[in-house]
Protein backbone atom coordinates (compact mmCIF):
# COMPACT_ATOMS: atom_id res chain seq x y z
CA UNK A 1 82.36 47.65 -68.38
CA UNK A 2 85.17 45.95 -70.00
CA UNK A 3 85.70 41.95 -70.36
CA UNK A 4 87.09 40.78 -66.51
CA UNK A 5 89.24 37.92 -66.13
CA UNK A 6 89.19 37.08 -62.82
CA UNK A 7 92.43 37.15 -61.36
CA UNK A 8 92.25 35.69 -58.18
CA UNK A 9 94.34 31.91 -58.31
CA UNK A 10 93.16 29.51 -54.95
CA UNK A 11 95.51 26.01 -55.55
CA UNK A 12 98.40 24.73 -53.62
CA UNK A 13 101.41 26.60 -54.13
CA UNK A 14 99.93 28.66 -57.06
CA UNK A 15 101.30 32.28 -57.20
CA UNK A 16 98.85 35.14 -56.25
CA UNK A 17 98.28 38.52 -58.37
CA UNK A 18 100.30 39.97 -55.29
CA UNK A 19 101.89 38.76 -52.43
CA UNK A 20 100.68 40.86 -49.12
CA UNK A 21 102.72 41.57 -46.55
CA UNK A 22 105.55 39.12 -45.42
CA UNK A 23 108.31 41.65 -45.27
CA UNK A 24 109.53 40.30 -41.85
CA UNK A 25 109.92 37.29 -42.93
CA UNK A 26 111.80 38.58 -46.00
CA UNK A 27 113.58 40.42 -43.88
CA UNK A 28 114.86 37.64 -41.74
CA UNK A 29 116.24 35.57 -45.42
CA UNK A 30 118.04 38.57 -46.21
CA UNK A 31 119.79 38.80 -43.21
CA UNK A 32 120.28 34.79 -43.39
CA UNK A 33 122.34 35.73 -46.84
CA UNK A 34 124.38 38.07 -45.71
CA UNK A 35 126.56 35.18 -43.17
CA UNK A 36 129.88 34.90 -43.86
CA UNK A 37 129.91 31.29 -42.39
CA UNK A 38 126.29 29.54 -42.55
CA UNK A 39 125.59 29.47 -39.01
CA UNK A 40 121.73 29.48 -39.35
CA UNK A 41 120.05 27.64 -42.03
CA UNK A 42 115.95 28.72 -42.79
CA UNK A 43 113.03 26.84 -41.48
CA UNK A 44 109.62 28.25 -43.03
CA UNK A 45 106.71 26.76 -41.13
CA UNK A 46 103.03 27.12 -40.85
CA UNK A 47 99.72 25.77 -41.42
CA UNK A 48 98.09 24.75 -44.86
CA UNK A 49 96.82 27.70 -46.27
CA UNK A 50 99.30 29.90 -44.64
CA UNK A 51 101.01 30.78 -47.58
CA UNK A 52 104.89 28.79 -46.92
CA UNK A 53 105.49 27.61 -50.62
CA UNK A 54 104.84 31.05 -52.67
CA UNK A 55 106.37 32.38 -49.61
CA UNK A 56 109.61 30.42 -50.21
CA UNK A 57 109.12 30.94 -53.90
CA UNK A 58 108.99 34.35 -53.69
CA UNK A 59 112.58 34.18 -51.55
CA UNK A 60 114.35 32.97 -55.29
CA UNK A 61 114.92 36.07 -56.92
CA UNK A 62 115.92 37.70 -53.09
CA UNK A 63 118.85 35.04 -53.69
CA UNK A 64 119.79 35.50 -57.04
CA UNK A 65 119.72 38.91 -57.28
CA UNK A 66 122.24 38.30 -53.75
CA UNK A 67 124.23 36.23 -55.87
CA UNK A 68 123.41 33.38 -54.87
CA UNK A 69 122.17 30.21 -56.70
CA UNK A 70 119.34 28.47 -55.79
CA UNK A 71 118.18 24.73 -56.31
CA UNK A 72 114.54 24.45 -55.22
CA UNK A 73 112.27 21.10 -55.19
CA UNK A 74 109.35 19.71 -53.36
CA UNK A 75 110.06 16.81 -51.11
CA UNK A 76 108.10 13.77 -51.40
CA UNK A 77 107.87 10.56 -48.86
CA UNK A 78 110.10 8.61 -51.19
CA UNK A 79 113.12 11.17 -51.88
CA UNK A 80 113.25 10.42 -47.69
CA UNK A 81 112.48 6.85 -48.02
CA UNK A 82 116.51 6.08 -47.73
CA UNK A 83 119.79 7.45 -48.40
CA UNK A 84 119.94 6.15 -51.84
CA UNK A 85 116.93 8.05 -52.68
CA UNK A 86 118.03 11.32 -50.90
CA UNK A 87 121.06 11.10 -52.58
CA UNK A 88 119.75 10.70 -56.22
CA UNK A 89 117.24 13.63 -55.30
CA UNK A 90 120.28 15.39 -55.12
CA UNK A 91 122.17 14.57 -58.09
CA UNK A 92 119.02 15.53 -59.88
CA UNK A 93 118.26 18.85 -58.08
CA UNK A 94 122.13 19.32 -58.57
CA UNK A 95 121.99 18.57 -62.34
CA UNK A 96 120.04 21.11 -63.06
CA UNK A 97 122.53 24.24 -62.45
CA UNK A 98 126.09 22.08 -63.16
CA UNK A 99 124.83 20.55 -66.49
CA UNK A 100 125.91 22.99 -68.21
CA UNK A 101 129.48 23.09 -67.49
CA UNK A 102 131.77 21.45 -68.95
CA UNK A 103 134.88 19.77 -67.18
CA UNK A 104 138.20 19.26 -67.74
CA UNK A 105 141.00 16.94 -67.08
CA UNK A 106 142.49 19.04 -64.83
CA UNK A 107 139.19 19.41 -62.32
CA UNK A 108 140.40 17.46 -59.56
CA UNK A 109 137.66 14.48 -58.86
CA UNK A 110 139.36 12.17 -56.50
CA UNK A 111 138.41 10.05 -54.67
CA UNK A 112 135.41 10.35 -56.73
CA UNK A 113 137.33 9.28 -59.99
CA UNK A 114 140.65 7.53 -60.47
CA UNK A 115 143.34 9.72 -62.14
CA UNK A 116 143.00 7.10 -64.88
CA UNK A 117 140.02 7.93 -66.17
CA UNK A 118 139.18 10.73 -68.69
CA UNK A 119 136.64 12.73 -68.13
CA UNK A 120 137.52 15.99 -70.64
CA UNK A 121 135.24 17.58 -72.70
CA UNK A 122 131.98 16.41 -70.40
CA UNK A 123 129.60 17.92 -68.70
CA UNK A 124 128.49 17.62 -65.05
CA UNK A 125 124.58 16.11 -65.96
CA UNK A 126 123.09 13.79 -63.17
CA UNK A 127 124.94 10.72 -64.12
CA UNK A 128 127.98 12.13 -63.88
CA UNK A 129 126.88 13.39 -60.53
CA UNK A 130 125.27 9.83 -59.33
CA UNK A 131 128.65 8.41 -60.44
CA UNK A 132 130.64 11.21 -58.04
CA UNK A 133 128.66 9.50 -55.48
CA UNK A 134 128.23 5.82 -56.06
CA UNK A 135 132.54 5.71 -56.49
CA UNK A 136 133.31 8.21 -53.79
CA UNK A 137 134.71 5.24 -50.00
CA UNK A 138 132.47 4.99 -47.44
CA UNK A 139 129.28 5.39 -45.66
CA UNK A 140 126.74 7.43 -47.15
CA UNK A 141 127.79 10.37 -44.93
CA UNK A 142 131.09 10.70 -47.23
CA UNK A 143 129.74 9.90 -50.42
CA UNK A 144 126.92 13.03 -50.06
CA UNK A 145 129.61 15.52 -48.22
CA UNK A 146 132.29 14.21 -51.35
CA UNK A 147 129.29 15.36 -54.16
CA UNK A 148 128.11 18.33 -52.48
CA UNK A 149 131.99 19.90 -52.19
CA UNK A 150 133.11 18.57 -55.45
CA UNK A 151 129.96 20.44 -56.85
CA UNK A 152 130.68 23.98 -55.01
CA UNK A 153 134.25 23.71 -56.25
CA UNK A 154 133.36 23.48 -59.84
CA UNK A 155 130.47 25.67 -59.55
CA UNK A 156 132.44 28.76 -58.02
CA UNK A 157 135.86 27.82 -60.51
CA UNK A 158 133.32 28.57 -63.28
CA UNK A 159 132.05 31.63 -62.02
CA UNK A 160 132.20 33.34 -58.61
CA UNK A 161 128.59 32.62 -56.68
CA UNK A 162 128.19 33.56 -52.62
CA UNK A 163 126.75 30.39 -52.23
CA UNK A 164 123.62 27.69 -53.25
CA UNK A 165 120.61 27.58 -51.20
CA UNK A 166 118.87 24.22 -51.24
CA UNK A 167 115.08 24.69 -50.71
CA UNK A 168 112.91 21.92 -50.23
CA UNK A 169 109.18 22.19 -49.86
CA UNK A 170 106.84 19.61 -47.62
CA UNK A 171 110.05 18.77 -45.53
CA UNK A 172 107.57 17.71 -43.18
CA UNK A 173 107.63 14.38 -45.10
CA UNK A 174 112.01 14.43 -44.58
CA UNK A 175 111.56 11.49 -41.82
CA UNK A 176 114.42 8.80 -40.40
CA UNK A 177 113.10 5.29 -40.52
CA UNK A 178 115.42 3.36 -37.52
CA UNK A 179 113.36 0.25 -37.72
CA UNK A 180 114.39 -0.25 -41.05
CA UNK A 181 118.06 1.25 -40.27
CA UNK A 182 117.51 4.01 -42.99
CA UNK A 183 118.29 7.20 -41.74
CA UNK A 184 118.08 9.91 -44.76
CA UNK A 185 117.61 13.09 -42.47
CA UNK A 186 119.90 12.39 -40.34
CA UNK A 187 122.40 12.45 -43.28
CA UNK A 188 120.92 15.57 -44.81
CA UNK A 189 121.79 17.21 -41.58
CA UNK A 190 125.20 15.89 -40.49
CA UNK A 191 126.35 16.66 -43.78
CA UNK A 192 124.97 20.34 -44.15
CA UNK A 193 126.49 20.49 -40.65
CA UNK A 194 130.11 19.37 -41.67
CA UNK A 195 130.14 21.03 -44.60
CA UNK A 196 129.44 24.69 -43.44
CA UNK A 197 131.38 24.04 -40.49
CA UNK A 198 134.28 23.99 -43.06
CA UNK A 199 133.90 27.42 -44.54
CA UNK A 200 130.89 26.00 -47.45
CA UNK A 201 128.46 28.94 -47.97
CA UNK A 202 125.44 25.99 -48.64
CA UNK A 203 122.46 26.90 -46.60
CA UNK A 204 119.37 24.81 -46.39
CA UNK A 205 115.69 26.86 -46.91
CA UNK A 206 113.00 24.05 -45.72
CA UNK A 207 109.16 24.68 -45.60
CA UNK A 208 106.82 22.56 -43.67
CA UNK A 209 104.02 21.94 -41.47
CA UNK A 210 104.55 22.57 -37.79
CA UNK A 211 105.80 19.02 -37.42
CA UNK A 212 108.39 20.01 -39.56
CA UNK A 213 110.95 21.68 -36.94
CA UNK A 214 110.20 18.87 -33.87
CA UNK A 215 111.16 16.04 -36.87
CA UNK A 216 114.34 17.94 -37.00
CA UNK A 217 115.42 18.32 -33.44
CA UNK A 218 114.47 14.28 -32.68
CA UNK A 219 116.74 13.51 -35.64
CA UNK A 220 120.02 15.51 -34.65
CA UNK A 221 119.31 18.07 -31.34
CA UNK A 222 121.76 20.27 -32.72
CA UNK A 223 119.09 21.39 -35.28
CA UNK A 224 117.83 23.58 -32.63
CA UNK A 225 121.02 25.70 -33.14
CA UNK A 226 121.20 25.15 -37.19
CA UNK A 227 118.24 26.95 -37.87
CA UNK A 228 115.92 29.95 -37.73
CA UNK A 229 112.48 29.15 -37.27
CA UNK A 230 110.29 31.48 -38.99
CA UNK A 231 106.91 30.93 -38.23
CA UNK A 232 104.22 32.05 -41.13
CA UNK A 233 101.16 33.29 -39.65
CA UNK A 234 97.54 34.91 -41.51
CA UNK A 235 97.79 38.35 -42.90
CA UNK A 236 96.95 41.24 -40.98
CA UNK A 237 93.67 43.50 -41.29
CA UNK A 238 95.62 45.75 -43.41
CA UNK A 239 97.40 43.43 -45.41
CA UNK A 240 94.44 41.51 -45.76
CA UNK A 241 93.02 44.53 -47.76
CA UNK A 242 95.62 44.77 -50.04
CA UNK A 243 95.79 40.58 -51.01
CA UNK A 244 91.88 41.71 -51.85
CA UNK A 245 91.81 44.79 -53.59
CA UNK A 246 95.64 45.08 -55.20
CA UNK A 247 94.82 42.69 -57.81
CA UNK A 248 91.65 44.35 -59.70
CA UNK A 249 92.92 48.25 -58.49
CA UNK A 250 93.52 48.83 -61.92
CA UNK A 251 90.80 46.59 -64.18
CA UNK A 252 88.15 47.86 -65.55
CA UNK A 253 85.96 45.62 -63.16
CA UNK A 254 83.66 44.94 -60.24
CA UNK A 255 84.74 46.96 -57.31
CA UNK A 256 84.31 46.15 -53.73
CA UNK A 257 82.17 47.46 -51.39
CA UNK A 258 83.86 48.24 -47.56
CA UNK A 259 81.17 46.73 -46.42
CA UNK A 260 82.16 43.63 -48.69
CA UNK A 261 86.07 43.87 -47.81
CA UNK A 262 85.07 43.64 -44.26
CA UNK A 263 82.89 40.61 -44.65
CA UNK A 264 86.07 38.19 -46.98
CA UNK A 265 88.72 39.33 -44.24
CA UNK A 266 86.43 37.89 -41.65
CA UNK A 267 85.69 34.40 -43.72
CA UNK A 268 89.50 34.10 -44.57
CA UNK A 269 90.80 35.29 -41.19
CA UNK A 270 93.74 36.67 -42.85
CA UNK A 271 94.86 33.53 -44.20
CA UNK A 272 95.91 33.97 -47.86
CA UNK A 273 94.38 30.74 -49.57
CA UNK A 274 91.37 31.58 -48.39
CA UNK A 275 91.80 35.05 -49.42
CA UNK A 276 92.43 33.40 -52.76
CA UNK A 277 88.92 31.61 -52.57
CA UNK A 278 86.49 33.71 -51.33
CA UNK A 279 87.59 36.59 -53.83
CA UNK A 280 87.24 34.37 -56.56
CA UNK A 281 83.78 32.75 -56.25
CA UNK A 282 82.92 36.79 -54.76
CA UNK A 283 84.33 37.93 -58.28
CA UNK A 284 82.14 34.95 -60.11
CA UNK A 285 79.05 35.32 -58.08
CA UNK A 286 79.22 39.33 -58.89
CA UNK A 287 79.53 39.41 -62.62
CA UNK A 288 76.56 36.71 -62.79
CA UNK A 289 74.58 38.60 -60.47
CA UNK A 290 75.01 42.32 -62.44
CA UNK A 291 74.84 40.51 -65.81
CA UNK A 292 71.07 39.77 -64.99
CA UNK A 293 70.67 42.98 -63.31
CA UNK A 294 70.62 42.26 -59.71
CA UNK A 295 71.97 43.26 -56.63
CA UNK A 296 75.68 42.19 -55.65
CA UNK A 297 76.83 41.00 -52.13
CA UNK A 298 79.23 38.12 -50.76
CA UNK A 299 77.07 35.14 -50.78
CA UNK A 300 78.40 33.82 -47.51
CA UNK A 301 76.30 30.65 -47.38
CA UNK A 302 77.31 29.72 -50.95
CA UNK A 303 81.00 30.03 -50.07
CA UNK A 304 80.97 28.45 -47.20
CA UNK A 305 78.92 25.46 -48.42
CA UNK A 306 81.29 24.90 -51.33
CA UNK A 307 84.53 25.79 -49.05
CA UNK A 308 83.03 23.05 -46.79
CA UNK A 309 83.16 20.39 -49.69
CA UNK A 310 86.11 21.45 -52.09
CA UNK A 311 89.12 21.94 -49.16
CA UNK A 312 87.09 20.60 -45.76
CA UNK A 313 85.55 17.49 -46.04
CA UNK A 314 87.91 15.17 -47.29
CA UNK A 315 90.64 16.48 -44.78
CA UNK A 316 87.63 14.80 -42.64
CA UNK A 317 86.40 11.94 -44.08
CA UNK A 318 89.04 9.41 -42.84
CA UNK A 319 87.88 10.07 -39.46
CA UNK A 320 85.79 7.83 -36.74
CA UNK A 321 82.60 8.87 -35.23
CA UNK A 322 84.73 8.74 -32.09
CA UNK A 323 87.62 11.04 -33.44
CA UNK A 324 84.83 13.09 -35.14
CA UNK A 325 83.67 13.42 -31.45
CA UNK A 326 87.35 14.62 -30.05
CA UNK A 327 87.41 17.38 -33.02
CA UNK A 328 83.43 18.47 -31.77
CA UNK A 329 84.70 18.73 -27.94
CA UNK A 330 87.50 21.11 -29.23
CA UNK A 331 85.60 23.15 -31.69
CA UNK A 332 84.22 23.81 -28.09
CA UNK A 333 86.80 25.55 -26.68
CA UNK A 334 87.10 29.27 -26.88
CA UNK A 335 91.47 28.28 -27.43
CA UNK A 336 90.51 25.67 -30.22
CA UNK A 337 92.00 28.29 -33.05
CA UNK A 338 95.55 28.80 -30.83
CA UNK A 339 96.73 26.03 -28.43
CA UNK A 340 94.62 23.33 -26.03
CA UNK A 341 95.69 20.58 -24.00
CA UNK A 342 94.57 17.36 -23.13
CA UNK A 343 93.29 18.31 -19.73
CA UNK A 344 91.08 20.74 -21.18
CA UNK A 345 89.32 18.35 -23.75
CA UNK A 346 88.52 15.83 -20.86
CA UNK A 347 86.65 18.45 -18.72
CA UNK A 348 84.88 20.50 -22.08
CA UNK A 349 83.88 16.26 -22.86
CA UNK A 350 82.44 15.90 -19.26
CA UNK A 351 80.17 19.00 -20.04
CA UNK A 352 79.20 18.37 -24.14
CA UNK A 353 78.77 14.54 -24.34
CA UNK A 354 76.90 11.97 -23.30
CA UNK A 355 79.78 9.38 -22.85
CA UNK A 356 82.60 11.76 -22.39
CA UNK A 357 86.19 10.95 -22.50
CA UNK A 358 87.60 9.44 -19.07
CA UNK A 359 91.16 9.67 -19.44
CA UNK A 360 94.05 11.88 -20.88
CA UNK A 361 95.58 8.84 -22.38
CA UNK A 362 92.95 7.61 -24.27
CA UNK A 363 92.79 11.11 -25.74
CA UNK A 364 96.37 11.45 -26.53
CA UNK A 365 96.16 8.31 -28.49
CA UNK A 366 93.54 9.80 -30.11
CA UNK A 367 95.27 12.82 -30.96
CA UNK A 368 98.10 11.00 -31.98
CA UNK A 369 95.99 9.20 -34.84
CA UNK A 370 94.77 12.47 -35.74
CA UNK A 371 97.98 14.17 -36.06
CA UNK A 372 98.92 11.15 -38.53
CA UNK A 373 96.15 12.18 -40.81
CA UNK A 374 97.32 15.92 -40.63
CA UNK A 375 94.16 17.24 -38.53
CA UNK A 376 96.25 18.46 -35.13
CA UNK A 377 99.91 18.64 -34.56
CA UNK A 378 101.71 18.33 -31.17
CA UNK A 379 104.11 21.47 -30.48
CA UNK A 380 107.14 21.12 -28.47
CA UNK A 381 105.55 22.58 -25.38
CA UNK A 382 103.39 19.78 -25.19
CA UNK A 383 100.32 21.12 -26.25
CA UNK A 384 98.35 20.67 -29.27
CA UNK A 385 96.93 22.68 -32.33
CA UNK A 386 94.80 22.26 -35.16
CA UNK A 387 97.17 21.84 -38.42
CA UNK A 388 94.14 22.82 -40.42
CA UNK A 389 92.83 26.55 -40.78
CA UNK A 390 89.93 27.39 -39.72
CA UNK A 391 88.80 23.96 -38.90
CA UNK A 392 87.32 24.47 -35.93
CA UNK A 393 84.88 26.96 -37.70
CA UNK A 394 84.49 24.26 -39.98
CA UNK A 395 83.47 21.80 -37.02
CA UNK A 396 80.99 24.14 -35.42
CA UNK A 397 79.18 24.67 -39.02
CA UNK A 398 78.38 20.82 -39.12
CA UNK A 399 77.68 20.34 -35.60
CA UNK A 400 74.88 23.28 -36.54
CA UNK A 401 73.64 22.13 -39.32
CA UNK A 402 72.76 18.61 -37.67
């Protein structure tokens, strides 16, 4: 047997030796390029683990090879903290296709720039583009909608594109802050609004946890009718198989067992990071175990033990005994993996603890402090879900080992 690397890559984000499945969901961008007038703009949502950020990674070279051009940039609580900071996120992201063009004296920049001013032979780098903005009259609102056209205009004088998508991972953390009169999604969407309403092909592509697409609709309502939710679920059975076996099809490696197969798409449930995981500590835990000449299965126990610490735990640790409680009482429910309600964790407390919870309001506040550590998420139907994979599994795993 030949020297194995193995080439199965568990991280956040990190790209896998082959993407499984998601052809629907391709599908759906495709069409989403082909508008004449951006009517729909992309929402990719999911939970952790899902895999939403190769997903949306993957949808890059499906726009270029469109013709389109694509800016694409994790969002972080502070590019949202204000307009100022949204704004500058954008002259950056911006900057990085227009610095290379050069502009002349005849590129029209008012009101941006005063007819006065020269501004031949430079280039359109990020402080040209913060001073666009900073010059441009009035409210944010104008200043954003002034740098985003000026930049198309350039952009397509130079060289004819269809359009720029602008794709933002975590959008989750894209957030208005009205007690501190700061209201930086609200201006993202007003002026993606405005500006495709006038004929510019600039679509937005935004991944995010579940939370992602209620944020949106409480900030403007007419979100509901600017995007396309595409929700990302776990892999099929038979895509499943091919995430585990594509990768080393061709090495000169360890091979898997059906028997083995069948065991990682039950741990992972179909969901690719875990996919990721298992295979590789299965991979490890092989080539130890025929180096010394023994026997090779999945080592359940192991994995579980170690997925437990490394991605489990300190998703956990922030939490009460009394929140640690509320997560135990819906472990308990056959729906815990899908949907639940509040009702339903008040009665499955009466029968499973000793001082169980007596009203649904104490339990949505509960829920509500969980959902701020990331643990559960409130959908727009009113019920609630776990935001974590498999957590409930997770749950039931400590509860037995107690």
């Amino acid at each position: 047997m030949g020297a194995f690397t193995n080439p199965f890559r568990p991280g956040a984000g990190h790209q896998p030796p082959y993407l499984a499945g998601r052809h629907r969901e391709t599908d759906q961008f495709k069409k989403l390029l082909q508008q004449e007038t951006i009517l729909e703009n992309l929402v990719l949502t999911g939970l952790r683990g899902v895999g939403k950020t190769v997903l949306l990674e993957s949808f890059k070279p499906v726009a270029l090879e469109e013709g389109w051009l694509w800016i694409g940039m994790d969002i972080n609580e502070s590019s949202s903290f204000s307009e100022e900071n949204l704004a500058i996120r954008l002259c950056a992201d911006l900057s990085v296709i227009t610095k290379s063009i050069k502009i002349s004296s005849q590129t029209r920049w008012e009101p941006g720039f005063t007819s006065q001013e020269k501004v031949e032979d430079q280039f359109l780098s990020f402080e040209l583009l913060q001073r666009l903005y900073q010059k441009t009259p009035g409210l944010p609102l104008d200043k954003l909608k002034a740098l985003l056209q000026t930049c198309w205009e350039v952009l397509n004088r130079s060289e004819q594109f269809k359009g720029i998508v602008f794709a933002y991972d975590e959008a989750q953390n894209l957030s208005d802050h009205s007690e501190q009169g700061r209201y930086p999604l609200s201006l993202l969407l007003d002026a993606f609004q405005s500006l495709q309403k006038m004929g510019l092909p600039l679509m937005l592509a935004l991944s995010g946890l579940p939370t992602l697409f209620p944020k949106l609709v409480e900030s403007r309502t007419f979100s509901e009718r600017m995007f396309r939710i595409v929700f990302v679920e776990s892999l099929s059975v038979e895509d499943s198989r091919e995430a585990i076996l594509k990768p080393i099809e061709e090495a000169d490696a360890v091979k898997l067992s059906e028997e083995s197969v069948a065991q990682i798409i039950h741990m992972s449930k179909g969901y690719p990071y875990f996919i990721q995981y298992i295979c590789r500590e299965v991979y490890d835990a092989f080539m130890i175990r025929w180096d010394k000449g023994e026997q090779a299965s999945v080592p359940v126990a192991e994995i579980e033990e170690k997925l437990d610490t490394d991605f489990f735990a300190g998703r956990c640790a922030r939490t009460t005994d009394r929140q640690r409680e509320l997560l135990s009482v819906i472990a308990g429910l056959q729906n815990c993996d899908e949907e639940f309600t509040v009702q339903e964790i008040v009665k499955n407390s009466r029968q499973q603890l000793e001082k169980p919870f007596s009203s649904s309001s104490l339990v949505n506040q509960m829920l509500a402090a969980l959902a701020k550590q990331g643990l559960v998420f409130k959908n727009r139907h009113g019920k609630y879900s776990f935001a974590v994979p498999l957590l409930g599994t997770y749950i039931r795993r400590q509860l037995a080992r107690k």
